[in-house]
C-alpha atoms as a PDB file:
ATOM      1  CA  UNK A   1      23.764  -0.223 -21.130  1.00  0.00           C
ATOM      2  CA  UNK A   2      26.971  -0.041 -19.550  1.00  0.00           C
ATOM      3  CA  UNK A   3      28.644  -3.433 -19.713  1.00  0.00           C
ATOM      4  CA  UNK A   4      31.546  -2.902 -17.036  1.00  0.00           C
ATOM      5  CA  UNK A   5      31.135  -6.193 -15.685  1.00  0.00           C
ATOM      6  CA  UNK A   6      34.450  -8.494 -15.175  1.00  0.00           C
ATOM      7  CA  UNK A   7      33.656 -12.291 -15.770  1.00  0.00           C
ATOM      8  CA  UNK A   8      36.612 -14.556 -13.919  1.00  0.00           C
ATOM      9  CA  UNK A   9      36.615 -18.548 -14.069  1.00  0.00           C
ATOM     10  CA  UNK A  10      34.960 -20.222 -10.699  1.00  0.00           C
ATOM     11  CA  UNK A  11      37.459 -21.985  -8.930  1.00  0.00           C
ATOM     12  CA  UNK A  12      37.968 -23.227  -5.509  1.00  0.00           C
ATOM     13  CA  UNK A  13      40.458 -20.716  -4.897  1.00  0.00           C
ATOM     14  CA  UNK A  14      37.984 -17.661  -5.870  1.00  0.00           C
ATOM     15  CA  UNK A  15      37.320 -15.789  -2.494  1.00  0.00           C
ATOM     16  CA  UNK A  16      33.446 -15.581  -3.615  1.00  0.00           C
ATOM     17  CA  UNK A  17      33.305 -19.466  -4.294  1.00  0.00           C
ATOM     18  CA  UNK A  18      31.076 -20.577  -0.947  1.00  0.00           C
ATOM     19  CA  UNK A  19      28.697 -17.120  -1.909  1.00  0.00           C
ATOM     20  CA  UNK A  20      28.263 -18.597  -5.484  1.00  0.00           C
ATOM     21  CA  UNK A  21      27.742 -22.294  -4.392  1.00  0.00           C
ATOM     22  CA  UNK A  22      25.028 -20.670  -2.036  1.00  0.00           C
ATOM     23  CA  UNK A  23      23.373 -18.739  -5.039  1.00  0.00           C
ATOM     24  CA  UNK A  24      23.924 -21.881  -6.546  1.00  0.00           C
ATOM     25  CA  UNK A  25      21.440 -23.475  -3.908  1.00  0.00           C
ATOM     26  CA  UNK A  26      19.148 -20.560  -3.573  1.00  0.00           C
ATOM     27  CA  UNK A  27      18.663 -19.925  -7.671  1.00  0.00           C
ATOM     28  CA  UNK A  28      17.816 -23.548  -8.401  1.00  0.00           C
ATOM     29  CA  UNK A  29      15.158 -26.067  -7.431  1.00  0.00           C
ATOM     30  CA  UNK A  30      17.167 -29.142  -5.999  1.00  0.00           C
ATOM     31  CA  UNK A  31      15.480 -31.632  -8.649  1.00  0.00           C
ATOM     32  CA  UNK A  32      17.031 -29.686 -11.519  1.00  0.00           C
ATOM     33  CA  UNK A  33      20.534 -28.974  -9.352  1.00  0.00           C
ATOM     34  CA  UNK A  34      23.624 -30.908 -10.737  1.00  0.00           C
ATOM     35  CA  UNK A  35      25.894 -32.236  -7.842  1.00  0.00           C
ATOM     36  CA  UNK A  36      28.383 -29.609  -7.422  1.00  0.00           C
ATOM     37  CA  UNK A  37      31.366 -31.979  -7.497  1.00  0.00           C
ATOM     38  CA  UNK A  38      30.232 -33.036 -11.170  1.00  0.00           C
ATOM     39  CA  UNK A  39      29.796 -29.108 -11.798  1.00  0.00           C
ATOM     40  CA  UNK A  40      33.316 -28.390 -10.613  1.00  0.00           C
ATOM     41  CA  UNK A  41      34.951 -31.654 -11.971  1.00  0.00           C
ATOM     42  CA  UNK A  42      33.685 -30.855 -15.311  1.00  0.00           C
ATOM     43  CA  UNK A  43      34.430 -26.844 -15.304  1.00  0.00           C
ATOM     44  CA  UNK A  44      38.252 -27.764 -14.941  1.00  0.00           C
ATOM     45  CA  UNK A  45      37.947 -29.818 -18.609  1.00  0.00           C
ATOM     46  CA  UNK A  46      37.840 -27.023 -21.534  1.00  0.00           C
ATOM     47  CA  UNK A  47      34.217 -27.710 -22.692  1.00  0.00           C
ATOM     48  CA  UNK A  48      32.944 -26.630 -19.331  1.00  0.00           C
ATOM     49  CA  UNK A  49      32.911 -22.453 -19.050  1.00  0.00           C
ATOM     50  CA  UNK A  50      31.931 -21.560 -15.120  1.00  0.00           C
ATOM     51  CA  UNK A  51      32.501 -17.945 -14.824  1.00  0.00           C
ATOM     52  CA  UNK A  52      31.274 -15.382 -12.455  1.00  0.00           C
ATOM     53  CA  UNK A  53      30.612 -12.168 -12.968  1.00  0.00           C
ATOM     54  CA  UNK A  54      31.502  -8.954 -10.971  1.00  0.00           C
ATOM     55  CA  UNK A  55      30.592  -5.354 -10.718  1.00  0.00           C
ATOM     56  CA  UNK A  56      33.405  -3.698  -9.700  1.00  0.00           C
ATOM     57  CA  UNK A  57      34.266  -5.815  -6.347  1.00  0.00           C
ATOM     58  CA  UNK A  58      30.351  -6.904  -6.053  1.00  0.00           C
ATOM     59  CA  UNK A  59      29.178 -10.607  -7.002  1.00  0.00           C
ATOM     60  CA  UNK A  60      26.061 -10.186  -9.569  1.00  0.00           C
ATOM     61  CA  UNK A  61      26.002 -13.349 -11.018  1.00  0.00           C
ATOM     62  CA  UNK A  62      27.559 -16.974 -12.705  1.00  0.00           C
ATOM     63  CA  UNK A  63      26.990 -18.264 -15.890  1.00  0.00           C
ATOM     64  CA  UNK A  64      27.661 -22.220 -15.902  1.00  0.00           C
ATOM     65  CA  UNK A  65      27.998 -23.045 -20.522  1.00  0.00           C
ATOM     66  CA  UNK A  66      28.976 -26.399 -22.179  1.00  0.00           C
ATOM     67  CA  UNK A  67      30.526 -25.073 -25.460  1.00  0.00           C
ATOM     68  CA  UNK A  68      31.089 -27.169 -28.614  1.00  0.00           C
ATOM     69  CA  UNK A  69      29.815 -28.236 -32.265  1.00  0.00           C
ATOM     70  CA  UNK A  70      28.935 -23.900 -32.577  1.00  0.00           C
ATOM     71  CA  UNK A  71      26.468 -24.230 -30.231  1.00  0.00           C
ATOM     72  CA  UNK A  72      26.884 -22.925 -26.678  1.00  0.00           C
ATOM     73  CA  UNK A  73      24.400 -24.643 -23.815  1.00  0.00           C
ATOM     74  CA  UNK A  74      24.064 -22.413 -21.184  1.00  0.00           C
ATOM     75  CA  UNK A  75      22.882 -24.744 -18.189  1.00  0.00           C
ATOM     76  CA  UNK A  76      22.886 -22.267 -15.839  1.00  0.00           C
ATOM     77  CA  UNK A  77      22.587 -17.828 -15.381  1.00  0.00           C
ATOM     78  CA  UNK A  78      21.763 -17.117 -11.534  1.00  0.00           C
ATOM     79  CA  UNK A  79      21.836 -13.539 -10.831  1.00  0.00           C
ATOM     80  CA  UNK A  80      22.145 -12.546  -6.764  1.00  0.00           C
ATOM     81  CA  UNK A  81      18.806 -12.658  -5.859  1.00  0.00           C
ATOM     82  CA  UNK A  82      19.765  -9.543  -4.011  1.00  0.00           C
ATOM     83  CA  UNK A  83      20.309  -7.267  -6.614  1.00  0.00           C
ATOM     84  CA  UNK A  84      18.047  -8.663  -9.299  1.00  0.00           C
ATOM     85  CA  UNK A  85      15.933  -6.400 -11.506  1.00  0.00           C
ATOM     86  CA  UNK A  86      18.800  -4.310 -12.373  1.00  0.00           C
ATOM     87  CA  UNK A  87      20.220  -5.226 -15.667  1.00  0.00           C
ATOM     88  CA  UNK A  88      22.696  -7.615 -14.722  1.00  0.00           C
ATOM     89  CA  UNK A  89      21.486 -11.103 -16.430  1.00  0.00           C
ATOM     90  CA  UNK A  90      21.248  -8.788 -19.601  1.00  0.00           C
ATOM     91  CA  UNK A  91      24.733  -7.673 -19.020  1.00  0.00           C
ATOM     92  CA  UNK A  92      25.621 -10.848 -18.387  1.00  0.00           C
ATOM     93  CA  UNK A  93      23.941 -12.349 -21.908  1.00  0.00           C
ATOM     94  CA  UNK A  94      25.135  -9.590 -23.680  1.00  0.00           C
ATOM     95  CA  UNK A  95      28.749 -10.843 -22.529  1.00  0.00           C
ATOM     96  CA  UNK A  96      28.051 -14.540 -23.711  1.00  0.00           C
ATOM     97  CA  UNK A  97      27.169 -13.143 -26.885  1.00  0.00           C
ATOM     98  CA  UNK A  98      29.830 -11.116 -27.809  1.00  0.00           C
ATOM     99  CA  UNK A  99      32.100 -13.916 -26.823  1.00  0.00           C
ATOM    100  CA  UNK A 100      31.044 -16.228 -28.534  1.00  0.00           C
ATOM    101  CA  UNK A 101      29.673 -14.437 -31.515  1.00  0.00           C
ATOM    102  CA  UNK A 102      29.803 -16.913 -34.390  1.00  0.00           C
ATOM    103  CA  UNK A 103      27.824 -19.337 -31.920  1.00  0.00           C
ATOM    104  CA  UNK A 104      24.449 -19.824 -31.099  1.00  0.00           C
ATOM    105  CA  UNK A 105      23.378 -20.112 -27.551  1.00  0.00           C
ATOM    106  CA  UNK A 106      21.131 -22.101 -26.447  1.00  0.00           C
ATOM    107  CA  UNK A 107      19.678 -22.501 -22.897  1.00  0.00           C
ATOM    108  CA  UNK A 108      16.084 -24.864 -21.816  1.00  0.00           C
ATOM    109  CA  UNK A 109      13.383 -23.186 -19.417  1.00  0.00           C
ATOM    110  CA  UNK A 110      10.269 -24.596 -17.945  1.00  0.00           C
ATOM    111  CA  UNK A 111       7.917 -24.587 -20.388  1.00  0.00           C
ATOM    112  CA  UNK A 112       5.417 -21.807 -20.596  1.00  0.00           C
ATOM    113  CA  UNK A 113       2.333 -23.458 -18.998  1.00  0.00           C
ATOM    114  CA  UNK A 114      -0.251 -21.059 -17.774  1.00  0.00           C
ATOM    115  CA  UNK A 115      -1.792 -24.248 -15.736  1.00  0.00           C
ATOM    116  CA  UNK A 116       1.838 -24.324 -13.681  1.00  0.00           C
ATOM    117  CA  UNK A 117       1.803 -23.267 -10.140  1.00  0.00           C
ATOM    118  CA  UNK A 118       4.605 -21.058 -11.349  1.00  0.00           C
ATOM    119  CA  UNK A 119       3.080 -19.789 -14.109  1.00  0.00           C
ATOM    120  CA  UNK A 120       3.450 -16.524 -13.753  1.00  0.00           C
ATOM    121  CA  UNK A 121       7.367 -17.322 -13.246  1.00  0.00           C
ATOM    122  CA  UNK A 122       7.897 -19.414 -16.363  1.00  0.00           C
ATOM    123  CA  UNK A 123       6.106 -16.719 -18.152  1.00  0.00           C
ATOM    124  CA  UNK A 124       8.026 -13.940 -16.855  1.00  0.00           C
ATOM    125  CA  UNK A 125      11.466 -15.983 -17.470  1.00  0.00           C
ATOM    126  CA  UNK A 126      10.483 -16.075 -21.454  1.00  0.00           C
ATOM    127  CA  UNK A 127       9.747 -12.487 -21.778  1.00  0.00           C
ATOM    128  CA  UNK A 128      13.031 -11.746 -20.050  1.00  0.00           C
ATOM    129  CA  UNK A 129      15.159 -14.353 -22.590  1.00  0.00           C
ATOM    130  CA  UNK A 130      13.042 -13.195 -25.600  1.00  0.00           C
ATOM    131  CA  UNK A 131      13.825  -9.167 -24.648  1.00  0.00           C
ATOM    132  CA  UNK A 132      17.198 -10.917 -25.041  1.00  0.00           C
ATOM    133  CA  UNK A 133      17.229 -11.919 -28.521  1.00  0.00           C
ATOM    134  CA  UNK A 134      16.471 -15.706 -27.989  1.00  0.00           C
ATOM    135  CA  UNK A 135      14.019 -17.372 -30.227  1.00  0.00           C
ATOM    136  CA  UNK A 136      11.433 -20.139 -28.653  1.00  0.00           C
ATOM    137  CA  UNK A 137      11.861 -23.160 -30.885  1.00  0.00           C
ATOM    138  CA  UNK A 138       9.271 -25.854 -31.174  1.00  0.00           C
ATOM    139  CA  UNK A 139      11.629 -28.071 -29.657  1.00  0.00           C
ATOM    140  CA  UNK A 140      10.222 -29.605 -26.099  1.00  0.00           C
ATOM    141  CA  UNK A 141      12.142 -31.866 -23.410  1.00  0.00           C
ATOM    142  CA  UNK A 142      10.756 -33.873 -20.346  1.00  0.00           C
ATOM    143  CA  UNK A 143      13.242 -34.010 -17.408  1.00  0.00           C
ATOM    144  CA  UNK A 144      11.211 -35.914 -14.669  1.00  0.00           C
ATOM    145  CA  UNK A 145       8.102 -34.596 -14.114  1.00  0.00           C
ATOM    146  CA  UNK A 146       9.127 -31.313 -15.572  1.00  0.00           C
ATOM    147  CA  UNK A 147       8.675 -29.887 -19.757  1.00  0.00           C
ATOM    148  CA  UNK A 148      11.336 -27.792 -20.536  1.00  0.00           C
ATOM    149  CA  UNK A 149      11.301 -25.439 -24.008  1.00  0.00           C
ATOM    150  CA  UNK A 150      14.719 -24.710 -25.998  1.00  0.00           C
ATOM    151  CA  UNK A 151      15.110 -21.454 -26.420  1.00  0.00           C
ATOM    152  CA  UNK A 152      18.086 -20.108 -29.053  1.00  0.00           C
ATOM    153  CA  UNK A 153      20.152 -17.215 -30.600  1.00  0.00           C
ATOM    154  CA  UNK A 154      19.151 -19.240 -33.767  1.00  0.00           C
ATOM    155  CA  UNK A 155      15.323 -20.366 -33.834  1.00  0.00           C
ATOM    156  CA  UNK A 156      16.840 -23.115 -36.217  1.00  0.00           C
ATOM    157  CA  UNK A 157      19.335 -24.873 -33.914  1.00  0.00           C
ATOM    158  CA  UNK A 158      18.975 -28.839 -34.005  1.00  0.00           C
ATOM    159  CA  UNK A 159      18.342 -29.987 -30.311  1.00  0.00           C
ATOM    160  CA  UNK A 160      20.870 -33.108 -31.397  1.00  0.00           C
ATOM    161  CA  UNK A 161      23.873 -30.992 -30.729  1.00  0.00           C
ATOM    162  CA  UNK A 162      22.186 -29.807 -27.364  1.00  0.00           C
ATOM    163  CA  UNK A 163      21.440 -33.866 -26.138  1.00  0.00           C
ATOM    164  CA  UNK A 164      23.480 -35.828 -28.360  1.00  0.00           C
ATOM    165  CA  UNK A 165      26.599 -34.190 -27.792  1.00  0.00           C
ATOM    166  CA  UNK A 166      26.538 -31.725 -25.111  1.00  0.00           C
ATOM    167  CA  UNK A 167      24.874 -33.809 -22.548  1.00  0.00           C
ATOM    168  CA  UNK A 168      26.344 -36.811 -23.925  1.00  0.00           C
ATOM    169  CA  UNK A 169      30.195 -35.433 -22.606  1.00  0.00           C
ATOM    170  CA  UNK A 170      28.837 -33.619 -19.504  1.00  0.00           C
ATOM    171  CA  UNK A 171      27.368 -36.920 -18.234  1.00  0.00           C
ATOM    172  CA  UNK A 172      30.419 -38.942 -19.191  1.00  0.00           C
ATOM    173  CA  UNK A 173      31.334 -41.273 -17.623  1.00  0.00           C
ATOM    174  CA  UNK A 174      28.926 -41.684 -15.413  1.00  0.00           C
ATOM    175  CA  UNK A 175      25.975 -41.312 -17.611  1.00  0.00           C
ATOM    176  CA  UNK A 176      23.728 -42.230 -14.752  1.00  0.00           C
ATOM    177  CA  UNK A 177      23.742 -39.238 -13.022  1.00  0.00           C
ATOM    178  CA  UNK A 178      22.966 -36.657 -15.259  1.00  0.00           C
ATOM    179  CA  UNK A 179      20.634 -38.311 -18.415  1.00  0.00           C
ATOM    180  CA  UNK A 180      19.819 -36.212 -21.109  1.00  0.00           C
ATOM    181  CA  UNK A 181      16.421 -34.555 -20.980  1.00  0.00           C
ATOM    182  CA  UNK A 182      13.558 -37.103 -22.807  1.00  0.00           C
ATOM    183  CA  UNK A 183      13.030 -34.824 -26.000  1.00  0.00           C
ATOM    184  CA  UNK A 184       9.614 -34.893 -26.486  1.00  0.00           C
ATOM    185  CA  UNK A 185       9.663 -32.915 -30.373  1.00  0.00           C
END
C-alpha cells in the first residue's frame, strides 16, 4: 500500500477547515457529535491530536485522538464519503500506528448487534477495524440509548485509562457536556 498521505494539524486557519467541519457533520450521527467548539478548544491543548489527512492536494480524511497513559483513544476517523472504499482509512490507521508505535490504540464502535437497524453497518465497520489489526475486547459501554464495543491494538487494554482518564480531561471542566460512556463490563 502506498502510504503517501500528508497528515497536518486542523486549525482554523487550514484552507480545508469548513470541508472537514462538514465531513464532520455528514460522518457522524448528531447524538454521538461533540460540539465543535469543545473539539477545537481541546485540539489546541497537547493531549488533543486533530489532524487531517491529504493525498497530494485532495482532503481524504481526519483523525480526531486523545493521547496519554500509552493508550491512544481515537474518537473520531471520517474518511470523505466521496472517495471511500479506496484504502484511505487504512492508510490513515496505518499512520496512527506507526506514530505512535509503543501505544495501543483504542477506538469504541456500535456494538455488533445483528437486531440493529444498522446492522449490516456495525457489522461491516468491525470487519474493516479487525482487517486492521484491532482486537474486539469484552469490554462494553452504554452512551444513551446506544452499546458501544472497545476495540484495541492490544485485546488486553484496561477500559480505565479509556474513561477514567481520557474522558475524564476531555470533559474537563465542564464535565456535563461530554460524560463518560456508562461501562457496562
Amino acid at each position: 500500500m502506498d502510504l503517501s498521505l500528508t497528515s497536518i494539524a486542523v486549525t482554523k486557519r487550514l484552507a480545508d477547515y469548513p470541508a472537514i467541519r462538514a465531513l464532520y457533520q455528514r460522518a457522524f450521527p448528531r447524538a454521538e457529535q461533540v460540539p465543535w467548539f469543545w473539539l477545537m478548544f481541546k485540539a489546541k491543548r497537547s493531549r488533543a491530536h486533530f489532524t487531517a489527512y491529504y493525498d497530494g492536494e485532495d482532503l481524504v480524511g481526519f483523525t480526531y485522538l486523545i493521547v496519554g497513559h500509552n493508550v491512544n483513544y481515537l474518537m473520531y476517523l471520517a474518511v470523505n464519503d466521496r472517495i471511500r472504499s479506496k484504502g484511505y482509512g487504512t492508510q490513515i490507521l496505518t499512520h496512527l500506528k506507526a506514530t505512535y508505535p509503543a501505544q495501543t490504540l483504542v477506538l469504541e464502535i456500535e456494538h455488533p448487534d445483528p437486531k440493529a437497524t444498522n446492522a449490516k453497518q456495525r457489522f461491516a465497520r468491525l470487519q474493516f477495524y479487525l482487517k486492521n489489526h484491532f482486537h474486539q475486547t469484552p469490554h462494553l459501554a452504554a452512551d444513551g440509548p446506544v452499546t458501544y464495543q472497545l476495540l484495541a491494538t492490544d485485546p488486553k487494554v484496561d477500559p480505565a485509562v479509556i474513561y477514567r482518564h481520557h474522558f475524564r480531561w476531555f470533559a474537563w471542566p465542564l464535565g456535563w457536556l461530554y460524560p463518560a460512556p456508562k461501562q457496562i463490563k
